[in-house]
C-alpha atoms as a PDB file:
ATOM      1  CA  UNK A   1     -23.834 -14.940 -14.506  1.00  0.00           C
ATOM      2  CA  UNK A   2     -25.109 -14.495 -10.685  1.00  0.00           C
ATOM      3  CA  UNK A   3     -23.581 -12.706  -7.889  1.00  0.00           C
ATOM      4  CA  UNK A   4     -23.960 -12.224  -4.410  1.00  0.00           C
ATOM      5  CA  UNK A   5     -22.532 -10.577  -1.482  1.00  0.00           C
ATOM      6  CA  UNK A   6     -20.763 -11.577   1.761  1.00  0.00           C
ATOM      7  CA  UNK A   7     -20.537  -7.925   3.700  1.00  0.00           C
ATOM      8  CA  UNK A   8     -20.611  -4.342   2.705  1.00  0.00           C
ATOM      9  CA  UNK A   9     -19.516  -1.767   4.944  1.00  0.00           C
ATOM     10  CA  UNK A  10     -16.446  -0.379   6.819  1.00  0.00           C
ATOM     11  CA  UNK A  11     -16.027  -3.643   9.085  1.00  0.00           C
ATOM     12  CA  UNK A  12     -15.659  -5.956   5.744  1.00  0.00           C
ATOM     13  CA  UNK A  13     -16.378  -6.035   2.365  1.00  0.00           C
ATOM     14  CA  UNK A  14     -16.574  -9.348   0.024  1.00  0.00           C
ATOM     15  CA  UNK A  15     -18.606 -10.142  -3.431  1.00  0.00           C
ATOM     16  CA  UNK A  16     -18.552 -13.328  -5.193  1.00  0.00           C
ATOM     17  CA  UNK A  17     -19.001 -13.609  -8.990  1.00  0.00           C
ATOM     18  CA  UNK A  18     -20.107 -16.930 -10.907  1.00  0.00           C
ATOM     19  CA  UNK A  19     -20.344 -17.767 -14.414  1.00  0.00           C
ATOM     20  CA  UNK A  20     -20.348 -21.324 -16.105  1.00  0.00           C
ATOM     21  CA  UNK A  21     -17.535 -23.465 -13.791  1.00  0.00           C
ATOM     22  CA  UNK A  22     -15.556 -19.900 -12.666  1.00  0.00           C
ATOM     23  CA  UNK A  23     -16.285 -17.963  -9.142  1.00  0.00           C
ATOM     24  CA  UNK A  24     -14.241 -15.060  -8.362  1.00  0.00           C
ATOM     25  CA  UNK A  25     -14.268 -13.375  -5.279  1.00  0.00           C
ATOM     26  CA  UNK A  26     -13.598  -9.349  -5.564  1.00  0.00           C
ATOM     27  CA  UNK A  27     -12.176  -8.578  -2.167  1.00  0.00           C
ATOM     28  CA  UNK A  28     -11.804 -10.129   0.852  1.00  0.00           C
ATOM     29  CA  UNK A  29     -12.227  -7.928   3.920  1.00  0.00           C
ATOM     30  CA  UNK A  30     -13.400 -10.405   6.671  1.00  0.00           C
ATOM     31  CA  UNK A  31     -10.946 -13.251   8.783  1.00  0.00           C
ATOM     32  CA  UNK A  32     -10.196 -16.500   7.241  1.00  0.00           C
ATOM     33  CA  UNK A  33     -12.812 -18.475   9.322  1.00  0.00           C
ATOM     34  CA  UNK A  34     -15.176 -15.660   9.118  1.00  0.00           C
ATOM     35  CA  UNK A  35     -15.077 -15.644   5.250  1.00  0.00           C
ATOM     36  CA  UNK A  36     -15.742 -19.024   4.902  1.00  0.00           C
ATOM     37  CA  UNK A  37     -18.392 -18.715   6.955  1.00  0.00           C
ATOM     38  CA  UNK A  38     -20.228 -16.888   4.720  1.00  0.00           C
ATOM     39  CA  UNK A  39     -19.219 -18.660   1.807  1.00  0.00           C
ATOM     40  CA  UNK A  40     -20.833 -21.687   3.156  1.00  0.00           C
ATOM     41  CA  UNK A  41     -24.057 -19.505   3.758  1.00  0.00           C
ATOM     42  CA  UNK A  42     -24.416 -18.889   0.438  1.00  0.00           C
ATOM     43  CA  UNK A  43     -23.940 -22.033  -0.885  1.00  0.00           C
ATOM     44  CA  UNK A  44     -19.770 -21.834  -1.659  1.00  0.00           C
ATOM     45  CA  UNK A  45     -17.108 -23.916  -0.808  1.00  0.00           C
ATOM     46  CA  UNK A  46     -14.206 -22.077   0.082  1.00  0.00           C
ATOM     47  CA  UNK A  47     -12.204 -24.409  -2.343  1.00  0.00           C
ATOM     48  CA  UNK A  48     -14.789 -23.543  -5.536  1.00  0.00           C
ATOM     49  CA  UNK A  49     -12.629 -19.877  -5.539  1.00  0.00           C
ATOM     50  CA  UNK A  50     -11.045 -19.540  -8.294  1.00  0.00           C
ATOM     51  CA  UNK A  51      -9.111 -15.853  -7.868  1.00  0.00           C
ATOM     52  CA  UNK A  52      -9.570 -13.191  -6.178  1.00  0.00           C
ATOM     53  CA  UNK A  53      -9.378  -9.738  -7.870  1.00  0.00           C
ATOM     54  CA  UNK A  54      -8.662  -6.703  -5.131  1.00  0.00           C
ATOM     55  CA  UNK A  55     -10.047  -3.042  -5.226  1.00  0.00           C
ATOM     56  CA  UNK A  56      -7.305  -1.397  -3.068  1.00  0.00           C
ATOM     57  CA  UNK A  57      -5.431  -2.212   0.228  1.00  0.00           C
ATOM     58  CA  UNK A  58      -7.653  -0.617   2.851  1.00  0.00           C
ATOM     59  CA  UNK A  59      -7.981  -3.321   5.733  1.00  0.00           C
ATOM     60  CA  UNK A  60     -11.710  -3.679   4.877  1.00  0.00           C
ATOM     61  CA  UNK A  61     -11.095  -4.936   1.824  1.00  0.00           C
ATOM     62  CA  UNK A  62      -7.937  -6.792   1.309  1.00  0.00           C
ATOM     63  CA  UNK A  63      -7.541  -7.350   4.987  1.00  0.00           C
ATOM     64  CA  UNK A  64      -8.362 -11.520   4.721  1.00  0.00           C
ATOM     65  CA  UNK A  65      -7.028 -11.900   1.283  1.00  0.00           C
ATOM     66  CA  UNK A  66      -3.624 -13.469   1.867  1.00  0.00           C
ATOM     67  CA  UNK A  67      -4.408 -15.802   4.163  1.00  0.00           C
ATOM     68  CA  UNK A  68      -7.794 -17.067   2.498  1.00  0.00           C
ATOM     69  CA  UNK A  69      -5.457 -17.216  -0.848  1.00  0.00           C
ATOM     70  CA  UNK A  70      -2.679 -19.167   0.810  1.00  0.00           C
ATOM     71  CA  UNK A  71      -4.907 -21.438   2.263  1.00  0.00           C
ATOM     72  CA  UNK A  72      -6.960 -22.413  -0.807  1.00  0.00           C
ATOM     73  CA  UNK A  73      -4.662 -21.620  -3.095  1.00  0.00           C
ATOM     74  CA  UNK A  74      -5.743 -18.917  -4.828  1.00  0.00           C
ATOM     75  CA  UNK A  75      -4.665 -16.342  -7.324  1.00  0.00           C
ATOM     76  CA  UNK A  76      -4.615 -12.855  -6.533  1.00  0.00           C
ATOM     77  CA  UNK A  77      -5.122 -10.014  -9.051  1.00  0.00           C
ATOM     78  CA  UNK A  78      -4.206  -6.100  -8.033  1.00  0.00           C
ATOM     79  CA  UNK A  79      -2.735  -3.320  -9.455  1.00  0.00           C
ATOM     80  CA  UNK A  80       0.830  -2.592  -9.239  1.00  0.00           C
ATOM     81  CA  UNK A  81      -0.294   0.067  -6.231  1.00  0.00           C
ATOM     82  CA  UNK A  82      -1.906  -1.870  -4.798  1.00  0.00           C
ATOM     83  CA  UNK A  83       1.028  -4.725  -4.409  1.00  0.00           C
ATOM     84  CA  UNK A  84       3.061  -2.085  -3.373  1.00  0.00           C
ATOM     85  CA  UNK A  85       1.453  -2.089  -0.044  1.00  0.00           C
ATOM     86  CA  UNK A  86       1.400  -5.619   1.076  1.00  0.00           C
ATOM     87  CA  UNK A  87       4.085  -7.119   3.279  1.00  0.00           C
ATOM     88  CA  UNK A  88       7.349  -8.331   1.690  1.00  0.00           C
ATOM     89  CA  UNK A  89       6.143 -11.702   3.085  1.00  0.00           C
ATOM     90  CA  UNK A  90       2.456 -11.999   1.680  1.00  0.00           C
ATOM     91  CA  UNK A  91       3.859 -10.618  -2.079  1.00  0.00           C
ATOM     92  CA  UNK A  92       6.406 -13.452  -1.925  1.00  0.00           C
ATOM     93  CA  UNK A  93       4.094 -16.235  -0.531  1.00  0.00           C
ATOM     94  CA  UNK A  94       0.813 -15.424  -2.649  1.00  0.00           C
ATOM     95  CA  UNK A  95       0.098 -16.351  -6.743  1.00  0.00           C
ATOM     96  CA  UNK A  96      -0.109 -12.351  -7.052  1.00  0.00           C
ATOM     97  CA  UNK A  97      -0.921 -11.341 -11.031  1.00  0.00           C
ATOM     98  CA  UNK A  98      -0.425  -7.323 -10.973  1.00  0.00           C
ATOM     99  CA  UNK A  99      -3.086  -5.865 -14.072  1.00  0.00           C
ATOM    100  CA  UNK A 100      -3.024  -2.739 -15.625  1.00  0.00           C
ATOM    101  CA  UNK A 101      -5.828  -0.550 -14.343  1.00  0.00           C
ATOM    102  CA  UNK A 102      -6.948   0.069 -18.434  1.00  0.00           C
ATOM    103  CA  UNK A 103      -6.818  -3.406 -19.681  1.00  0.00           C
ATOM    104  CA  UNK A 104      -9.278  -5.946 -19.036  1.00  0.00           C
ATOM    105  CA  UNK A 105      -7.979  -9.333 -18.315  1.00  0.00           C
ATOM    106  CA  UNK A 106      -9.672 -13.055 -18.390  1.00  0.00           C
ATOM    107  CA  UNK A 107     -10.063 -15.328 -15.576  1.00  0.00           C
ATOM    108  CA  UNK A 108     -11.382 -18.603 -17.060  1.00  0.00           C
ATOM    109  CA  UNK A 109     -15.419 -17.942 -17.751  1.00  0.00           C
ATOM    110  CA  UNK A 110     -15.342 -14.067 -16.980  1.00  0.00           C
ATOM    111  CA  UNK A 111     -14.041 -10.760 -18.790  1.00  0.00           C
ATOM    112  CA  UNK A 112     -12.732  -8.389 -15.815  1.00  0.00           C
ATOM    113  CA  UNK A 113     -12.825  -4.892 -16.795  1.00  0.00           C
ATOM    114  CA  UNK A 114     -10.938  -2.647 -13.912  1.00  0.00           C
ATOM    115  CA  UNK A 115     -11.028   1.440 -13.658  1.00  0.00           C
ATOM    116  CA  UNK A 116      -9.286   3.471 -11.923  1.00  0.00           C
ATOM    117  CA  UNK A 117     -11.223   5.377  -9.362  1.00  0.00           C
ATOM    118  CA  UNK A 118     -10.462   8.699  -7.145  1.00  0.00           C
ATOM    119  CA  UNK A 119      -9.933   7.225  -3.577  1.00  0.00           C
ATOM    120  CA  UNK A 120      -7.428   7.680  -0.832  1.00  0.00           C
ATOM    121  CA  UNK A 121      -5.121   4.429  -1.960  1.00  0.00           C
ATOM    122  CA  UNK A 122      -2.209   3.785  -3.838  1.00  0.00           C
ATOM    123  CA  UNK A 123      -3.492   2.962  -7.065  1.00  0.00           C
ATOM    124  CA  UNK A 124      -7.171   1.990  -6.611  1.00  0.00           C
ATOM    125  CA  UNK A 125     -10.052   0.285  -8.679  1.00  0.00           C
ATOM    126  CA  UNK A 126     -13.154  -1.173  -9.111  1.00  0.00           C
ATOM    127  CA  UNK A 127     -14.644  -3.330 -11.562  1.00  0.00           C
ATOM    128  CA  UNK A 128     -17.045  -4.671 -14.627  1.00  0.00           C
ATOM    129  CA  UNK A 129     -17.445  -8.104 -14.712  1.00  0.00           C
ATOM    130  CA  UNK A 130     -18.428  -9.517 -18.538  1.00  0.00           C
ATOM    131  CA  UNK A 131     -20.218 -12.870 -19.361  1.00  0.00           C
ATOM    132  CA  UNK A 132     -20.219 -12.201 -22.659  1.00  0.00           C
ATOM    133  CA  UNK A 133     -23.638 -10.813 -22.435  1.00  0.00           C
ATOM    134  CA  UNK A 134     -24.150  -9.336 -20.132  1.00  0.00           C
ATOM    135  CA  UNK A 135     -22.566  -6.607 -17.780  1.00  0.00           C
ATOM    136  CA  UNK A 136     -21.919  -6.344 -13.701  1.00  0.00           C
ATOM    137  CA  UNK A 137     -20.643  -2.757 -12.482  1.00  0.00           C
ATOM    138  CA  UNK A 138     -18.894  -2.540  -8.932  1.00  0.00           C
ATOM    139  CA  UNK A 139     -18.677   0.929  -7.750  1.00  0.00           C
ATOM    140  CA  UNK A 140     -17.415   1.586  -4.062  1.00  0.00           C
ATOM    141  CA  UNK A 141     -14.771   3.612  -2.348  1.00  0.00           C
ATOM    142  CA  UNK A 142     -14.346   6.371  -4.810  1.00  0.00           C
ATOM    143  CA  UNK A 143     -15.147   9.968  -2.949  1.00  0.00           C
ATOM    144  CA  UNK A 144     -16.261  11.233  -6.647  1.00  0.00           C
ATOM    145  CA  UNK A 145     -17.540  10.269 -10.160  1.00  0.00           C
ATOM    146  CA  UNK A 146     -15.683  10.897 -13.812  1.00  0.00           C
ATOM    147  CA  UNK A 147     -16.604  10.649 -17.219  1.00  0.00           C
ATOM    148  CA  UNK A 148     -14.497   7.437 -17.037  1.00  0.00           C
ATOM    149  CA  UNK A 149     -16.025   5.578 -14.675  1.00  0.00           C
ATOM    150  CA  UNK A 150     -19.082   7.224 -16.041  1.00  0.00           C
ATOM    151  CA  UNK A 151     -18.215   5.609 -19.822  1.00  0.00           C
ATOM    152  CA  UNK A 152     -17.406   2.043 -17.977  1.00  0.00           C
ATOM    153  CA  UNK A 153     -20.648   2.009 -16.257  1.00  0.00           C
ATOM    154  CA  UNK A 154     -22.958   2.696 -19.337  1.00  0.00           C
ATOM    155  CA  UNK A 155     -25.292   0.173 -20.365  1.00  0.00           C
ATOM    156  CA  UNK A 156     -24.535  -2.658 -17.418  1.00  0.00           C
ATOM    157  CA  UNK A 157     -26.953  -5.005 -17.024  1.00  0.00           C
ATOM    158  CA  UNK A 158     -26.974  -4.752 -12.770  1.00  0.00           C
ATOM    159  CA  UNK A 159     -24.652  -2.397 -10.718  1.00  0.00           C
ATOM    160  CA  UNK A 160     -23.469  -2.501  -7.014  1.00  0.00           C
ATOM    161  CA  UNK A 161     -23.276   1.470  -6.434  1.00  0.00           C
ATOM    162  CA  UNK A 162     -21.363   2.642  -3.124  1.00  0.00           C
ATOM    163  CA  UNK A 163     -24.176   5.204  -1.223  1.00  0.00           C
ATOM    164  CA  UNK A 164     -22.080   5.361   1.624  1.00  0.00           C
ATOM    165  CA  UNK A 165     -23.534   8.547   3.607  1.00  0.00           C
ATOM    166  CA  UNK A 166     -26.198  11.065   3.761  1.00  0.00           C
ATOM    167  CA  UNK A 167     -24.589  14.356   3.570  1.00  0.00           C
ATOM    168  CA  UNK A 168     -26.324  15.825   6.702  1.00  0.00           C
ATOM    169  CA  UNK A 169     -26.441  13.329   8.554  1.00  0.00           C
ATOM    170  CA  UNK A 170     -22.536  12.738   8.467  1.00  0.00           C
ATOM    171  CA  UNK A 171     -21.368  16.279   8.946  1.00  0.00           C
ATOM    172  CA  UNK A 172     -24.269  16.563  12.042  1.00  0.00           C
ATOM    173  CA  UNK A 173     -22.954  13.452  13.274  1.00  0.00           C
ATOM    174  CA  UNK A 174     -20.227  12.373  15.950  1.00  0.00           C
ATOM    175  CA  UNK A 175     -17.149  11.631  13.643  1.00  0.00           C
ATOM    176  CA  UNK A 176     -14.384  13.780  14.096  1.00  0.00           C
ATOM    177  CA  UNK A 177     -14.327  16.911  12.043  1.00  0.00           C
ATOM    178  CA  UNK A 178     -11.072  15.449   9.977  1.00  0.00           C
ATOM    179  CA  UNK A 179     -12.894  12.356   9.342  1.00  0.00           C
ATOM    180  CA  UNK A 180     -15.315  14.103   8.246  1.00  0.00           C
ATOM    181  CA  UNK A 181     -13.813  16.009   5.425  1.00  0.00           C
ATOM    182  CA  UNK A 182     -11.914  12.812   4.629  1.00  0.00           C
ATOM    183  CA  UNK A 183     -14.840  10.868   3.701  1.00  0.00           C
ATOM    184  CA  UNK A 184     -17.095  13.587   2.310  1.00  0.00           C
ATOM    185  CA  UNK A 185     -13.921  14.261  -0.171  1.00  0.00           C
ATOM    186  CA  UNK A 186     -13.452  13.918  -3.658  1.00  0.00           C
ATOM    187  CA  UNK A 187     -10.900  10.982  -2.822  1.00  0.00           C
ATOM    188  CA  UNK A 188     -13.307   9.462   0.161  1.00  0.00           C
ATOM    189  CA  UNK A 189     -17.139   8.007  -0.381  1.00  0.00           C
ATOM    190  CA  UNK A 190     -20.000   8.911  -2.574  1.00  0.00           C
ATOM    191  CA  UNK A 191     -23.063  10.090  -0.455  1.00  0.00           C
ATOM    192  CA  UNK A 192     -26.559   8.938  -1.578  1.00  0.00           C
ATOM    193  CA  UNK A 193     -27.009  12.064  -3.294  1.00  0.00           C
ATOM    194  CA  UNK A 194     -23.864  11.713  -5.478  1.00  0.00           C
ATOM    195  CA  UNK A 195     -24.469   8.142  -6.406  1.00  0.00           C
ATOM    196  CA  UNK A 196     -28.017   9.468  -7.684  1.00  0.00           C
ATOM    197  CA  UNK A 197     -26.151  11.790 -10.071  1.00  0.00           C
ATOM    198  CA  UNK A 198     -23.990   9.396 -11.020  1.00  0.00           C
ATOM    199  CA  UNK A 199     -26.970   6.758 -12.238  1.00  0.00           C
ATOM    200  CA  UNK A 200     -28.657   9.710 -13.874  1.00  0.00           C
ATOM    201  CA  UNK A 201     -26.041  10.668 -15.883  1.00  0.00           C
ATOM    202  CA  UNK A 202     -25.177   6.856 -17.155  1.00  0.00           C
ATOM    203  CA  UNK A 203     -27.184   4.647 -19.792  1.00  0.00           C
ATOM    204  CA  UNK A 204     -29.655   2.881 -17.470  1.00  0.00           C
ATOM    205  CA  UNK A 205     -31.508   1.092 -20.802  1.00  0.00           C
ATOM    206  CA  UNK A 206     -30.409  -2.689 -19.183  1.00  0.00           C
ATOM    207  CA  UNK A 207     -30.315  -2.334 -15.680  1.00  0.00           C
ATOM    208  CA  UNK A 208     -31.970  -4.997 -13.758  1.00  0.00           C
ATOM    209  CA  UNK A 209     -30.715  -4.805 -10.712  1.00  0.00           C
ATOM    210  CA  UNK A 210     -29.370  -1.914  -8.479  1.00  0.00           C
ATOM    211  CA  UNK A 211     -27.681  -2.511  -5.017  1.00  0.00           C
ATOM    212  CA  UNK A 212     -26.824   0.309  -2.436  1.00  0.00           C
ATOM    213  CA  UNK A 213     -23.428  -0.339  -1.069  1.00  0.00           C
ATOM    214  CA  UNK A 214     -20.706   0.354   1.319  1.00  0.00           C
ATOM    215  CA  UNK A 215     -23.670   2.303   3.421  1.00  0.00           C
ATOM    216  CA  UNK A 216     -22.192   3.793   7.331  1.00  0.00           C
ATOM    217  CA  UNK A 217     -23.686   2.291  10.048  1.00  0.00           C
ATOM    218  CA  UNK A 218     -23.585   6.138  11.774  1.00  0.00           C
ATOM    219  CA  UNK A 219     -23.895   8.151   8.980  1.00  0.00           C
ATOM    220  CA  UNK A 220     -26.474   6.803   6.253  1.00  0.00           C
ATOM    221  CA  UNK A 221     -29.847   4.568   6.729  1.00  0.00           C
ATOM    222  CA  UNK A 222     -31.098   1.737   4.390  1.00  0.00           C
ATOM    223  CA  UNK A 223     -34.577   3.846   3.281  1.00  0.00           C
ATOM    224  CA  UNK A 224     -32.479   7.304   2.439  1.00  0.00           C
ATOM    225  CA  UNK A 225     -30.145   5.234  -0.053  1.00  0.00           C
ATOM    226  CA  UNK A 226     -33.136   3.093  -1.488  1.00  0.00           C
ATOM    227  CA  UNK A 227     -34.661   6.420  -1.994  1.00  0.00           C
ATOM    228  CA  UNK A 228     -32.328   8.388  -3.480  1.00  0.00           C
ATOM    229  CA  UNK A 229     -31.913   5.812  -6.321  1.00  0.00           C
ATOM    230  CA  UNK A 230     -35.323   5.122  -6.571  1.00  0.00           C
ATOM    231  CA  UNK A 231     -35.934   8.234  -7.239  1.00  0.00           C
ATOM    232  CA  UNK A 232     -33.703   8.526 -10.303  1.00  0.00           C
ATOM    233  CA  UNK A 233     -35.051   5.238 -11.585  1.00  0.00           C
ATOM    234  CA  UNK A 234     -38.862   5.763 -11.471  1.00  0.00           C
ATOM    235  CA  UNK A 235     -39.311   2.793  -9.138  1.00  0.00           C
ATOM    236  CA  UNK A 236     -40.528   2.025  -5.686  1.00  0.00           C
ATOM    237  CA  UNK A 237     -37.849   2.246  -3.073  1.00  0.00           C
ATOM    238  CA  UNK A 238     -38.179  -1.160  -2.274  1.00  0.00           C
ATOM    239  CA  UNK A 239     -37.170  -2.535  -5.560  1.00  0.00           C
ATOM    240  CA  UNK A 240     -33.684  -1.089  -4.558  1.00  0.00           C
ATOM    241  CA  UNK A 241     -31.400  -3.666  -3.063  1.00  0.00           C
ATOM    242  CA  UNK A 242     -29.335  -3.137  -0.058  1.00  0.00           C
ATOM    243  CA  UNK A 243     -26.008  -4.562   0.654  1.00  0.00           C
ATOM    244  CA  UNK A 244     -25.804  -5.058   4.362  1.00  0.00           C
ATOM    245  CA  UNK A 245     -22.498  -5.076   6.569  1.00  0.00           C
ATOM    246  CA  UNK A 246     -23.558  -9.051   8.512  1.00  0.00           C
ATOM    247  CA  UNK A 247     -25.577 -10.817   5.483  1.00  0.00           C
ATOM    248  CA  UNK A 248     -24.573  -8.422   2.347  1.00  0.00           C
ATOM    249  CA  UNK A 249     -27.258  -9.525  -0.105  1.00  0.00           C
ATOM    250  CA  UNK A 250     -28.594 -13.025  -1.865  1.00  0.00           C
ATOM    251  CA  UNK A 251     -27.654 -14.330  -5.163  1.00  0.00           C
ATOM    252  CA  UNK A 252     -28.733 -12.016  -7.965  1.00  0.00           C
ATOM    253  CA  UNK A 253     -29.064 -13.834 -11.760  1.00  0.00           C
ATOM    254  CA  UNK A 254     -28.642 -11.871 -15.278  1.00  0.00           C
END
């Protein structure tokens, strides 16, 4: 299994998943033209997609998904909630599969495990993709952890972790003060130093690979993420990946 990632961040999000002859794409947050843009940057035809499994209906996320999937042709897997948000016209016109947020579900090559998450959406989730052998852990856009998400995330192999703010530097910044309290809720963003709990408090025994995510552009830098992690981990800051919002991150292999 590899991975890589298209954007991360609050203008766009997009991560691609491969295993044997299957490539799912979890969220699509970025125009039609734009996310085939950076498909073909990393080496994808737009066409090789073979679903693509949604987190939640904020723009940055599911914002390109029905016309990428009605172009190519694409299967679309969300919860009920989720569905329930979308247009009349894009749940008729799309290949939409609704899953239940507790049962994993197979798309060709690939075990998808979804959780539900605490996040300001209708029914939201994120996701453990399965090889077989090995584990990949998604975990953005939930403003808190829980022992479920905690018992999901135990043992993965690599994991994309959401450090979306510094604490300080987002309540001494410029956002409004209700913005504020919106993302520093338990239903908004982790900041660095609640992601760090959270990978403390999971089995890290397999980990290979750990990618910040979802950072703020105004509210969080690269080096305080990479830090906080490393920091839990016993390893140079450096060794940290960073999902970026223009060039997200290269392929990753497990």
């Amino acid at each position: 299994m590899r991975f890589t990632s298209l954007g991360s961040g609050s203008e766009g999000n997009a991560l691609v998943v491969q295993h044997l002859g299957t490539t799912l794409m979890l969220d699509c947050g970025f125009g039609i033209a734009e996310t085939e843009a950076r498909l073909e940057r990393k080496g994808i035809a737009p066409s090789a997609i073979d679903a693509i499994v949604v987190t939640h209906e904020h723009s940055d996320h599911i914002g390109g998904v029905a016309r990428f999937a009605r172009k190519h042709g694409v299967e679309v897997w969300m919860t009920h909630g989720t569905t329930r948000q979308m247009s009349s016209e894009h749940r008729t016109s799309l290949r939409c599969r609704c899953i239940d947020p507790h049962a994993a579900f197979t798309v060709r090559d690939l075990l998808v495990e979804p959780y539900l998450v605490p996040h300001d959406a209708a029914e939201p989730v994120q996701f453990v993709f399965n090889d077989g052998v090995h584990r990949l852990g998604v975990l953005t856009d939930t403003g808190s952890s829980t022992a479920h998400i905690e018992e999901m995330l135990a043992g993965v192999d690599a994991l994309v972790l959401e450090c979306n703010h510094d604490l300080d530097m987002l309540m001494n910044g410029p956002y409004p003060q209700r913005l504020k309290q919106r993302v520093a809720s338990r239903f908004g963003h982790l900041d660095n130093a609640a992601a760090a709990g959270l990978l403390a408090r999971i089995d890290r025994n397999n980990l290979k690979h750990v990618i910040a995510a979802h950072l703020s552009k105004q509210n969080n830098r690269p080096e305080l993420a990479a830090a906080a992690l490393a920091e839990i981990l016993c390893c140079k800051p450096d060794w940290i990946g960073i999902a970026g919002q223009e060039d997200g991150f290269g392929w990753r292999e497990l």
